[in-house]
N, C-alpha and C. Protein backbone atom coordinates (compact mmCIF):
# COMPACT_ATOMS: atom_id res chain seq x y z
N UNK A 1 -13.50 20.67 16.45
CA UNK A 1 -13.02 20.14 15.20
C UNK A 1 -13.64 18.75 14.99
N UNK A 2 -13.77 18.59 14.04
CA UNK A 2 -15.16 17.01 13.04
C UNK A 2 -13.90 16.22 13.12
N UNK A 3 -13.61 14.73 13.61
CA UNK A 3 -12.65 13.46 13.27
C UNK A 3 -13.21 13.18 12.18
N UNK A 4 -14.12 14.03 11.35
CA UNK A 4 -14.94 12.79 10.24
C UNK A 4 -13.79 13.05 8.97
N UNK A 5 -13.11 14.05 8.83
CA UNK A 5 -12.37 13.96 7.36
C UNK A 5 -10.96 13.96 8.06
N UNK A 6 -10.57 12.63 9.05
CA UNK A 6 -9.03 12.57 9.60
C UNK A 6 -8.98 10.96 9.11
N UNK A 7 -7.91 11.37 8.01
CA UNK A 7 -7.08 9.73 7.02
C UNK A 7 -5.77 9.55 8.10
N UNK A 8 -5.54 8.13 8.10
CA UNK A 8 -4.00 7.61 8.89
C UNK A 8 -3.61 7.49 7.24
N UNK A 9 -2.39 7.82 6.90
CA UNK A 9 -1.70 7.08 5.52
C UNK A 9 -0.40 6.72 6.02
N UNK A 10 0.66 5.75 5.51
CA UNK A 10 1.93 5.21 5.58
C UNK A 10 2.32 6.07 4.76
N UNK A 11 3.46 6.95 5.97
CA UNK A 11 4.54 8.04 5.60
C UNK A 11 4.74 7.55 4.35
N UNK A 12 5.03 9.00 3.46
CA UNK A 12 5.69 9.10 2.04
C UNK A 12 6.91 10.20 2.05
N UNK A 13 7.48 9.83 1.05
CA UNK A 13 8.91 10.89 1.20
C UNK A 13 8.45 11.85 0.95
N UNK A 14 7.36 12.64 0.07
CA UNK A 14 6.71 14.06 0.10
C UNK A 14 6.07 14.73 1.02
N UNK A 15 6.23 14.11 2.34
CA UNK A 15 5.28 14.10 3.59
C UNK A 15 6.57 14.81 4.47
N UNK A 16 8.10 14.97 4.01
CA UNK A 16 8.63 15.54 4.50
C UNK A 16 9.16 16.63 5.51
N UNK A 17 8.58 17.53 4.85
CA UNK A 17 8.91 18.90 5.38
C UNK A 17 7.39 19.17 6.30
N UNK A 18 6.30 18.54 6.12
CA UNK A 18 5.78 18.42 6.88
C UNK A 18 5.60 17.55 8.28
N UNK A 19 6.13 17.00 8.56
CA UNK A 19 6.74 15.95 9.20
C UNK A 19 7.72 16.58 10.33
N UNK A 20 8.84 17.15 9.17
CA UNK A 20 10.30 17.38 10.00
C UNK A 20 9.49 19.02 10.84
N UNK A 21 8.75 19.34 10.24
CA UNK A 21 7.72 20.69 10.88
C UNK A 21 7.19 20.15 12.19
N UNK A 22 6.37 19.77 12.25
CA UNK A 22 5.63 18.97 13.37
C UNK A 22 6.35 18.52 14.23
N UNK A 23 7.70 17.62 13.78
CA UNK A 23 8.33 17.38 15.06
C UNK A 23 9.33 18.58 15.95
N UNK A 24 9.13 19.60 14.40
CA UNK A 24 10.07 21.05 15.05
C UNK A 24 9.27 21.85 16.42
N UNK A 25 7.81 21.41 15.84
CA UNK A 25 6.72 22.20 16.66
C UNK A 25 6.81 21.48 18.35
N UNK A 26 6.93 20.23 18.29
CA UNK A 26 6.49 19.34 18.90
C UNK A 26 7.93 19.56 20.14
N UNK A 27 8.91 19.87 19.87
CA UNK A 27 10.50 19.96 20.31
C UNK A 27 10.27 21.23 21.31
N UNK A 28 9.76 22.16 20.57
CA UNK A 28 9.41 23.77 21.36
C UNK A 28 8.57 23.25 22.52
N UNK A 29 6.92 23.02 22.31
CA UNK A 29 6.43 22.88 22.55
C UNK A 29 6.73 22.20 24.29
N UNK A 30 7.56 20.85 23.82
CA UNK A 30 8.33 20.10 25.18
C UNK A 30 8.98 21.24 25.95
N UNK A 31 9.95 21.61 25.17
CA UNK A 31 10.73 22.78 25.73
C UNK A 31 10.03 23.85 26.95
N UNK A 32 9.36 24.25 25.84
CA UNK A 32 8.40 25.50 26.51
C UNK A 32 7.90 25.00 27.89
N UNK A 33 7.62 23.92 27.86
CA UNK A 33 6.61 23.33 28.91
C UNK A 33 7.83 22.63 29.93
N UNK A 34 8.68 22.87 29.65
CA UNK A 34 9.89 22.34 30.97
C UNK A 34 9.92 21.08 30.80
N UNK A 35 9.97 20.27 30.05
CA UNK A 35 10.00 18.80 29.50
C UNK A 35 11.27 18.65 28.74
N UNK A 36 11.76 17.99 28.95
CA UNK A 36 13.29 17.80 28.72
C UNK A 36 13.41 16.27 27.77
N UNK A 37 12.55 16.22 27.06
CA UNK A 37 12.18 14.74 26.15
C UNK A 37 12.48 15.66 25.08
N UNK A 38 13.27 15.10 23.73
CA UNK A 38 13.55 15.61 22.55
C UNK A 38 14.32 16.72 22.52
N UNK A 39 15.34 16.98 23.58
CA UNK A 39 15.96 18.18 23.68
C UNK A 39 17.37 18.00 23.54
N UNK A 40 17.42 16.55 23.22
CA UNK A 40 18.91 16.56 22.80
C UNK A 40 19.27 16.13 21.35
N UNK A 41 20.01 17.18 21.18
CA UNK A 41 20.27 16.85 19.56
C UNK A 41 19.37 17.11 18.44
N UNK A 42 19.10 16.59 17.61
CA UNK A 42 17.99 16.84 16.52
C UNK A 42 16.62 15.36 16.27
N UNK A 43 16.69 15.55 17.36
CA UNK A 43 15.38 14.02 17.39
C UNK A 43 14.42 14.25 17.93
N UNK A 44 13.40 13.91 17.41
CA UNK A 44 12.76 12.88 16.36
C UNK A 44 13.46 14.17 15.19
N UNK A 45 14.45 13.78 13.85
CA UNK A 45 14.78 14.27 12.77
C UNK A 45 14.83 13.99 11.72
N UNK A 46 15.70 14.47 10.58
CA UNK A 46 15.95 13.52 9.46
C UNK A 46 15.78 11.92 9.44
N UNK A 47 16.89 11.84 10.41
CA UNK A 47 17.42 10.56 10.23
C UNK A 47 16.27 9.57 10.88
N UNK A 48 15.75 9.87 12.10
CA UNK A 48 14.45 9.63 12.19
C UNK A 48 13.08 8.68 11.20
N UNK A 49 13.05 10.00 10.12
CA UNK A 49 12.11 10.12 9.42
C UNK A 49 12.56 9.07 7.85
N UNK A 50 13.70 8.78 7.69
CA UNK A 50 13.87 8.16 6.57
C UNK A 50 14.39 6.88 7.49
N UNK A 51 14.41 6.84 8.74
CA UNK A 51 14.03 5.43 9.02
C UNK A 51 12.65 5.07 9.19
N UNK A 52 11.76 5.73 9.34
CA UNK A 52 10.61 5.39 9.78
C UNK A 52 9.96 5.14 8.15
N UNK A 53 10.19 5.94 7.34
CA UNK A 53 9.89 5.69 5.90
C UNK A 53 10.62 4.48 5.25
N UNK A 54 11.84 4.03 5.22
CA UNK A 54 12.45 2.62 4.85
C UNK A 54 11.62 1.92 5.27
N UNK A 55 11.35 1.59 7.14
CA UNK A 55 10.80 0.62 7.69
C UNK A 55 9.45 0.42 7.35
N UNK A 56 8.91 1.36 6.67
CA UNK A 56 7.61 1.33 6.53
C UNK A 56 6.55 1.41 7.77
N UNK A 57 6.97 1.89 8.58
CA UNK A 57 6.37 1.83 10.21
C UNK A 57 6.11 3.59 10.64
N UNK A 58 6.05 4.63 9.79
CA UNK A 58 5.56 5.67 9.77
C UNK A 58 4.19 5.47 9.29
N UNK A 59 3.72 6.63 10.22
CA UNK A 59 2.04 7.55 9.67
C UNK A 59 2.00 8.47 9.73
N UNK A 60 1.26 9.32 8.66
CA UNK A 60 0.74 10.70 8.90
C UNK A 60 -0.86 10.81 8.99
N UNK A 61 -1.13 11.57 10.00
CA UNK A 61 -2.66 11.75 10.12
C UNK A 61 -2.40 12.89 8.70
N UNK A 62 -3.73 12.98 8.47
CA UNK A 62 -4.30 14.02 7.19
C UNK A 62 -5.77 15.05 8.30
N UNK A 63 -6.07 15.76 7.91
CA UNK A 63 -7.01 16.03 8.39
C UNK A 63 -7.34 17.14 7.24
N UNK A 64 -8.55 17.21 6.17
CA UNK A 64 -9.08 17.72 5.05
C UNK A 64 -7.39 17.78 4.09
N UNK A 65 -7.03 16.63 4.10
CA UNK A 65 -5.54 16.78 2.93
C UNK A 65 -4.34 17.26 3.50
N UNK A 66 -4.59 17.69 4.72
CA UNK A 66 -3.38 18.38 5.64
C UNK A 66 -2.55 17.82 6.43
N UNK A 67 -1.13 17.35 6.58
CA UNK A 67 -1.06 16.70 7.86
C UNK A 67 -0.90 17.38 9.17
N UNK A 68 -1.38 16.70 9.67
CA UNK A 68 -1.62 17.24 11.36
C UNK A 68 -0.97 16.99 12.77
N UNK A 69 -0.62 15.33 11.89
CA UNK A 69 0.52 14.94 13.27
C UNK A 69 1.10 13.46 12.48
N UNK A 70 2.21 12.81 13.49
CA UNK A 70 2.81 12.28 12.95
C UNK A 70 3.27 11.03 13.96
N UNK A 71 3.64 9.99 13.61
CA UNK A 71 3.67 9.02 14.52
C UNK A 71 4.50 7.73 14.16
N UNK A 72 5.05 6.94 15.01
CA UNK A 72 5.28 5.50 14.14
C UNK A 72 5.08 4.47 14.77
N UNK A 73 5.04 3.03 14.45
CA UNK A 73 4.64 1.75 15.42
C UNK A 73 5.98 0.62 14.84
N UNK A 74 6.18 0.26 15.74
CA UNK A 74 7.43 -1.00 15.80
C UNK A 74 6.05 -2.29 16.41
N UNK A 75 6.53 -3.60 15.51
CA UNK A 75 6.24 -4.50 16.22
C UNK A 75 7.58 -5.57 17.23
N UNK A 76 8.21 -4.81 17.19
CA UNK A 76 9.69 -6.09 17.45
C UNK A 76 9.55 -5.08 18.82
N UNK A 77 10.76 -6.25 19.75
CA UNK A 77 10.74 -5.92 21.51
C UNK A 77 11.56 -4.69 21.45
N UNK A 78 11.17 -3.96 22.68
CA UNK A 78 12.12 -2.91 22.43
C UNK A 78 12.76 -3.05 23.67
N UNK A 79 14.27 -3.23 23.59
CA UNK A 79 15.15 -3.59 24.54
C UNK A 79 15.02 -2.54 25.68
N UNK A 80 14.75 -1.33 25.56
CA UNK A 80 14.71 -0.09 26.67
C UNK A 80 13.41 -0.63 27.47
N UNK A 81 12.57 -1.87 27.40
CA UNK A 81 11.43 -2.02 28.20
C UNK A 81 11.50 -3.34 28.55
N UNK A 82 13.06 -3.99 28.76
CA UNK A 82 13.32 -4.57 29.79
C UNK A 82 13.98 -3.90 31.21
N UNK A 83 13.83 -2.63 31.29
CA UNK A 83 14.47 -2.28 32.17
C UNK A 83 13.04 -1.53 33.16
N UNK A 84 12.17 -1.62 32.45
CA UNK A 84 10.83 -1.46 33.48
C UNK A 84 11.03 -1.76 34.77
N UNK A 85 10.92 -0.87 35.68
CA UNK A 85 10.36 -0.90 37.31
C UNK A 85 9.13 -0.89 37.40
N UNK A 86 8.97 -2.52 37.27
CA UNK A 86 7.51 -3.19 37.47
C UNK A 86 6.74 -4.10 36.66
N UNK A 87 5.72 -3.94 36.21
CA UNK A 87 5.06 -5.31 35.39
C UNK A 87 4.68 -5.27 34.30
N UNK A 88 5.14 -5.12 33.01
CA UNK A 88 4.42 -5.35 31.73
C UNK A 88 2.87 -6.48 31.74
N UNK A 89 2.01 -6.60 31.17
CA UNK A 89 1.53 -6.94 31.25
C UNK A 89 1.07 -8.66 30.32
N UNK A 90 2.29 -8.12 29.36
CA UNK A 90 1.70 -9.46 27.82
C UNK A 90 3.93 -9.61 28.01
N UNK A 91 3.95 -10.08 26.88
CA UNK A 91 5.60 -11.02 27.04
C UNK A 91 5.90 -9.91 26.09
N UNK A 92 7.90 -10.60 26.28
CA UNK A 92 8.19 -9.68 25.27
C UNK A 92 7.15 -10.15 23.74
N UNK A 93 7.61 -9.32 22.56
CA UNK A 93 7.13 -10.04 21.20
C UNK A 93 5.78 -9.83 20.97
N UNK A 94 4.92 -9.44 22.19
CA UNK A 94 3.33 -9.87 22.12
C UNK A 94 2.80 -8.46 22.20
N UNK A 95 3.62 -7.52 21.62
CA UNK A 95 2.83 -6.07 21.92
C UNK A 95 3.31 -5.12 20.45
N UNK A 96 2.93 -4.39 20.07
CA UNK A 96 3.00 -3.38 18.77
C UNK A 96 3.62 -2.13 20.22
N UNK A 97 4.51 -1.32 19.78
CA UNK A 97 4.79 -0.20 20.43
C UNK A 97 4.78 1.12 19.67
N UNK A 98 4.38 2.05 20.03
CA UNK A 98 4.48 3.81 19.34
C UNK A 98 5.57 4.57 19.63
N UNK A 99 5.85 5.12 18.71
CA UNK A 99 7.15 5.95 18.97
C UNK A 99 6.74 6.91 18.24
N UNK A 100 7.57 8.72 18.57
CA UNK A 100 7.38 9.24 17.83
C UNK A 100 6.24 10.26 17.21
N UNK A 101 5.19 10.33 18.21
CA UNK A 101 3.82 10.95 17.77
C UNK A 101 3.60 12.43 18.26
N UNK A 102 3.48 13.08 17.76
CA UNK A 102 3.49 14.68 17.63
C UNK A 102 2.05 15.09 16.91
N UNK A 103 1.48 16.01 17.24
CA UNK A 103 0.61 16.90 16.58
C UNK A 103 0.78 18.30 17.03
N UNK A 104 0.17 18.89 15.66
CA UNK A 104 0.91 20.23 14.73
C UNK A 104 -0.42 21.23 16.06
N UNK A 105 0.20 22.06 16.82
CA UNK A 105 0.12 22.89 17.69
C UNK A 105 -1.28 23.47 17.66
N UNK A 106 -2.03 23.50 16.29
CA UNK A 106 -3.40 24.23 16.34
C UNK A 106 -4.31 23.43 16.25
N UNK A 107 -3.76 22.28 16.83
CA UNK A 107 -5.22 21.34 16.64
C UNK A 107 -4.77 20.46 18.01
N UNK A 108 -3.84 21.01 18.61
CA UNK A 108 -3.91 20.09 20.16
C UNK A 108 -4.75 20.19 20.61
N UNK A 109 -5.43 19.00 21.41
CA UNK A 109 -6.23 18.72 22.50
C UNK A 109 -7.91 18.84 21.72
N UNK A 110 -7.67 18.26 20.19
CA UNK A 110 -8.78 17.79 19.15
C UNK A 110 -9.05 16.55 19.18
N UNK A 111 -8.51 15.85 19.70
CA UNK A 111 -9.11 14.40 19.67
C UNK A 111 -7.79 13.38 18.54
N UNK A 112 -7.42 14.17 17.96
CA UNK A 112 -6.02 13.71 17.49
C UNK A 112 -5.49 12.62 17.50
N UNK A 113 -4.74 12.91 19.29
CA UNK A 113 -4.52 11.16 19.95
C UNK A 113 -4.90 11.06 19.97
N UNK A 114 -6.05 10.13 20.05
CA UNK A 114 -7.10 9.38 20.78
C UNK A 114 -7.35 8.64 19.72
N UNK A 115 -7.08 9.64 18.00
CA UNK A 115 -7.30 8.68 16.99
C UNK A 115 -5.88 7.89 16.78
N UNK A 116 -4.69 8.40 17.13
CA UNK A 116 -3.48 7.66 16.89
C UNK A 116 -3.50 6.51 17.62
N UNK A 117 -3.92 6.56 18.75
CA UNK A 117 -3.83 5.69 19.74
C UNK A 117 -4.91 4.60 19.01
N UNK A 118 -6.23 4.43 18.73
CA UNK A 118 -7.16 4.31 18.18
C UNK A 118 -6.65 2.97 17.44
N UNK A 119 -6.00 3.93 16.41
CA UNK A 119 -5.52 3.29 14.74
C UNK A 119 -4.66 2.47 15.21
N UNK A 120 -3.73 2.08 16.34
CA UNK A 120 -2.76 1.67 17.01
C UNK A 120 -3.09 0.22 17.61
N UNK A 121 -3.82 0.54 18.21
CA UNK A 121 -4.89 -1.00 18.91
C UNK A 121 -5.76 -1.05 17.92
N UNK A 122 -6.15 -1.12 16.66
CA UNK A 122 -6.54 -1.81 15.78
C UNK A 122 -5.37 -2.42 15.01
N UNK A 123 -4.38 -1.79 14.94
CA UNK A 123 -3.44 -2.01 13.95
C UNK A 123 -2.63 -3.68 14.96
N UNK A 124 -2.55 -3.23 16.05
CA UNK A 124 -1.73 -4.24 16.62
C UNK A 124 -2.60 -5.68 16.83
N UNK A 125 -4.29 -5.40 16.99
CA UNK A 125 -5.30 -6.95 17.09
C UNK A 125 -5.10 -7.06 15.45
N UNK A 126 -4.81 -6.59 14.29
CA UNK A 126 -4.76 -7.13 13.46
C UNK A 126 -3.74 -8.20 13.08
N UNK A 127 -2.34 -7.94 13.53
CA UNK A 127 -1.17 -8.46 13.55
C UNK A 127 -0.82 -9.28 14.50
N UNK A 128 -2.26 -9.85 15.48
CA UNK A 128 -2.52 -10.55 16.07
C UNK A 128 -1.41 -10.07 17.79
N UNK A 129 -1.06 -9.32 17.92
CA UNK A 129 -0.51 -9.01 19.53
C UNK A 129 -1.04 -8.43 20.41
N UNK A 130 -0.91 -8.65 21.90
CA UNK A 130 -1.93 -8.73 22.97
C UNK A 130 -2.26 -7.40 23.25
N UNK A 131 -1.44 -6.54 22.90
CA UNK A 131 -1.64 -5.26 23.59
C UNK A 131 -0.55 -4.00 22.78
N UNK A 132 -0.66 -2.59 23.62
CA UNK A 132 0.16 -1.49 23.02
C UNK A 132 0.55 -1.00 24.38
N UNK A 133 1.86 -0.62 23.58
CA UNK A 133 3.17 -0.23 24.66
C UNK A 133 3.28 1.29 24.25
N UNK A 134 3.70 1.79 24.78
CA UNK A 134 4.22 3.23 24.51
C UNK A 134 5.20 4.57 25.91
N UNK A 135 5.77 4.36 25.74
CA UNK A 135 6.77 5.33 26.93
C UNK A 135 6.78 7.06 26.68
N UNK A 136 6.79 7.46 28.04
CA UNK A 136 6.77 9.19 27.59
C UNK A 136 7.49 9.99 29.08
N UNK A 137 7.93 11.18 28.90
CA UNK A 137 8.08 11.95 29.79
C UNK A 137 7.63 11.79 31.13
N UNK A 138 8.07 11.82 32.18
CA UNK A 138 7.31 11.86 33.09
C UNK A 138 6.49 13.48 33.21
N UNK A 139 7.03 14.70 32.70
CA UNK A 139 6.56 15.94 32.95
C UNK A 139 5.79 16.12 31.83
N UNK A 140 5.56 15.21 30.72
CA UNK A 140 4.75 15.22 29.61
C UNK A 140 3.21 14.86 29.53
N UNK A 141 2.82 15.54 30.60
CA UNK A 141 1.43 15.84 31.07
C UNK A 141 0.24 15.69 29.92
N UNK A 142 0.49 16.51 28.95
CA UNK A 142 -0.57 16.06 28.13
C UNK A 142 -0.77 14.32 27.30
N UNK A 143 0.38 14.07 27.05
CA UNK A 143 0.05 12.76 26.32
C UNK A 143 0.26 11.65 27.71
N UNK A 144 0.27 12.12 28.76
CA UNK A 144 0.01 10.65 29.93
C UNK A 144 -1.42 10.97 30.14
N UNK A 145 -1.79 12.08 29.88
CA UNK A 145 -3.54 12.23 30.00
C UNK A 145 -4.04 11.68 28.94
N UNK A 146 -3.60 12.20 27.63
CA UNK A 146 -3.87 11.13 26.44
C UNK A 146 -4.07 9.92 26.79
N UNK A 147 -3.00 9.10 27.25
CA UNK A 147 -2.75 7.67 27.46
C UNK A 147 -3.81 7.06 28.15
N UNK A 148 -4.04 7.91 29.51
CA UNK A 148 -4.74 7.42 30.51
C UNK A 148 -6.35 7.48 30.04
N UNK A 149 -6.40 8.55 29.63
CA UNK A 149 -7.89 8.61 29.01
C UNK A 149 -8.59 7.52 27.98
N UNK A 150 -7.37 7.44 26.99
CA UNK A 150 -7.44 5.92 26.05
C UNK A 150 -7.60 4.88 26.55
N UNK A 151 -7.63 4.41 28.25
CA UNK A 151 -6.92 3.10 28.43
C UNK A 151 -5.95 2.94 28.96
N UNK A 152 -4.96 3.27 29.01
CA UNK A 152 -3.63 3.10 29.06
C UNK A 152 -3.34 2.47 30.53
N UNK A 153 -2.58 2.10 30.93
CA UNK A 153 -2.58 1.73 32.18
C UNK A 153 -0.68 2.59 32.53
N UNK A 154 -0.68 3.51 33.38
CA UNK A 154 0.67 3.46 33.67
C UNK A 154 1.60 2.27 34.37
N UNK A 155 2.85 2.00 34.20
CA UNK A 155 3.55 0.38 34.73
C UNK A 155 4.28 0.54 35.47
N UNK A 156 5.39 1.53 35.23
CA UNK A 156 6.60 2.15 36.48
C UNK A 156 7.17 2.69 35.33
N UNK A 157 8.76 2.81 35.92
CA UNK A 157 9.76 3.96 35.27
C UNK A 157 10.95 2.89 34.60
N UNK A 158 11.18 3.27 33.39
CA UNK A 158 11.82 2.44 32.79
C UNK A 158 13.13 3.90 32.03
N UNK A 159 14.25 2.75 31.61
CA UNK A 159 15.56 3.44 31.47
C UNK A 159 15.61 3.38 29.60
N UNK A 160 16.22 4.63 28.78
CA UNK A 160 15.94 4.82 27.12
C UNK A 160 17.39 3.77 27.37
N UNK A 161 17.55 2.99 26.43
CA UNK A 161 19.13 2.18 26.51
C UNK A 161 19.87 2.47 25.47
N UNK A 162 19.00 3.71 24.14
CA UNK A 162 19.54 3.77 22.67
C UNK A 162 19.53 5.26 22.52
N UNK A 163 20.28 5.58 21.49
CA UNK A 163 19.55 6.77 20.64
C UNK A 163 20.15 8.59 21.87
N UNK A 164 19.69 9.17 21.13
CA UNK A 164 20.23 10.79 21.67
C UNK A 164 20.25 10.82 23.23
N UNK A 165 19.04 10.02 23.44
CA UNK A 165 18.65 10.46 25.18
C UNK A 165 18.91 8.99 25.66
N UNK A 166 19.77 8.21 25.90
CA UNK A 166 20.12 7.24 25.91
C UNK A 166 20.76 7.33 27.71
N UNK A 167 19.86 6.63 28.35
CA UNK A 167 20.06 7.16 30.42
C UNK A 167 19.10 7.75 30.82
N UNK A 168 17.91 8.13 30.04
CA UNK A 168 16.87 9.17 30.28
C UNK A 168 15.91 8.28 30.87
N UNK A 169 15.47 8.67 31.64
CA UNK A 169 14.31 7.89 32.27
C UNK A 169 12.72 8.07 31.90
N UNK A 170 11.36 7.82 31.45
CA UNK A 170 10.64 7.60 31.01
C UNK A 170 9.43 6.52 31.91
N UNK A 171 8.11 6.72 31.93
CA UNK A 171 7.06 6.30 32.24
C UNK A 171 6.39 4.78 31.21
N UNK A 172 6.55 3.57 31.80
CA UNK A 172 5.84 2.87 30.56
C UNK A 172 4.38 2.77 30.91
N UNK A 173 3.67 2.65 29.69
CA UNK A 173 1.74 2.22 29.56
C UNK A 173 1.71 1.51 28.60
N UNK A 174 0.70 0.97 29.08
CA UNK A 174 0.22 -0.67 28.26
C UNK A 174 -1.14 -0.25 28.66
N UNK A 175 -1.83 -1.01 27.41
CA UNK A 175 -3.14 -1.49 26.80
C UNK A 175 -3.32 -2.79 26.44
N UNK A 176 -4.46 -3.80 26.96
CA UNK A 176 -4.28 -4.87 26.17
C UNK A 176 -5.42 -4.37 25.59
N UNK A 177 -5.20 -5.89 24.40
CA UNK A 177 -6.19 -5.55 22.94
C UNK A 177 -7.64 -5.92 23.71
């Protein structure tokens, strides 16, 4: 598959049902694969998605007008990554973080991430912060290969402190810019 006709755009409310799709895909997908990330409750969901659209901190990849996957970036600290076992690399405040990134099942392992991740460390040297944060599954094999392949550095095991899976334990990676 060509990255040459793949647009990032800031989520729109018509981007919906494609969206709440992808993360439906994205839920199985964990499932299927014995990954126990997104299996509680209805998250990444609605409520999710019209926060990520208020905040203005949603994206949808496009790929020829289509969306393909879906993602969001926080610049503020995220309290669940003071509980890291081990070393961040930049301070709190000094990093853009991802949450949230899924792609739509027939185009896994296209190069996809690599552009989310991509658009991510451009997006965060623009807004002037040192680096990108992002937490995942420990059994979530494909996107720690993602990560690692990008750059990523794995840090230790850090605790979720919010939200559905709130006690769940998780892998942090950092990138500096």
């Amino acid at each position: 598959m060509s990255l040459e006709s793949i647009e990032i755009r800031e989520l729109q409310n018509y981007h919906r049902d494609s969206v709440l799709a992808i993360w439906r895909e994205g839920r199985s997908f964990l499932k299927e694969s014995g990954v126990s990330q997104w299996q509680k409750g209805d998250y990444p969901g609605e409520e999710a998605f019209f926060e990520d659209l208020s905040e203005k901190r949603g994206r949808v990849v496009l790929k020829d007008g289509v969306v393909v996957a879906v993602f969001a970036f926080t610049l503020t600290p995220e309290a669940s990554y003071t509980t890291l076992q081990g070393s961040w690399k930049t301070e709190e405040g000094e990093y853009l973080t991802i949450h949230r990134s899924a792609v739509k099942r027939d185009v896994m392992g296209k190069g996809i991430m690599g552009v989310i991740l991509s658009y991510c460390i451009k997006e965060a040297e623009r807004r002037g912060k040192k680096s990108v944060r992002v937490d995942t599954h420990m059994d979530n094999k494909p996107m720690r290969a993602s990560l690692v392949n990008n750059g990523f550095e794995e840090l230790g095991e850090l605790t979720l402190l919010s939200g559905s899976e709130e006690g769940d334990k998780r892998l942090g990676f950092e990138r500096l810019i």
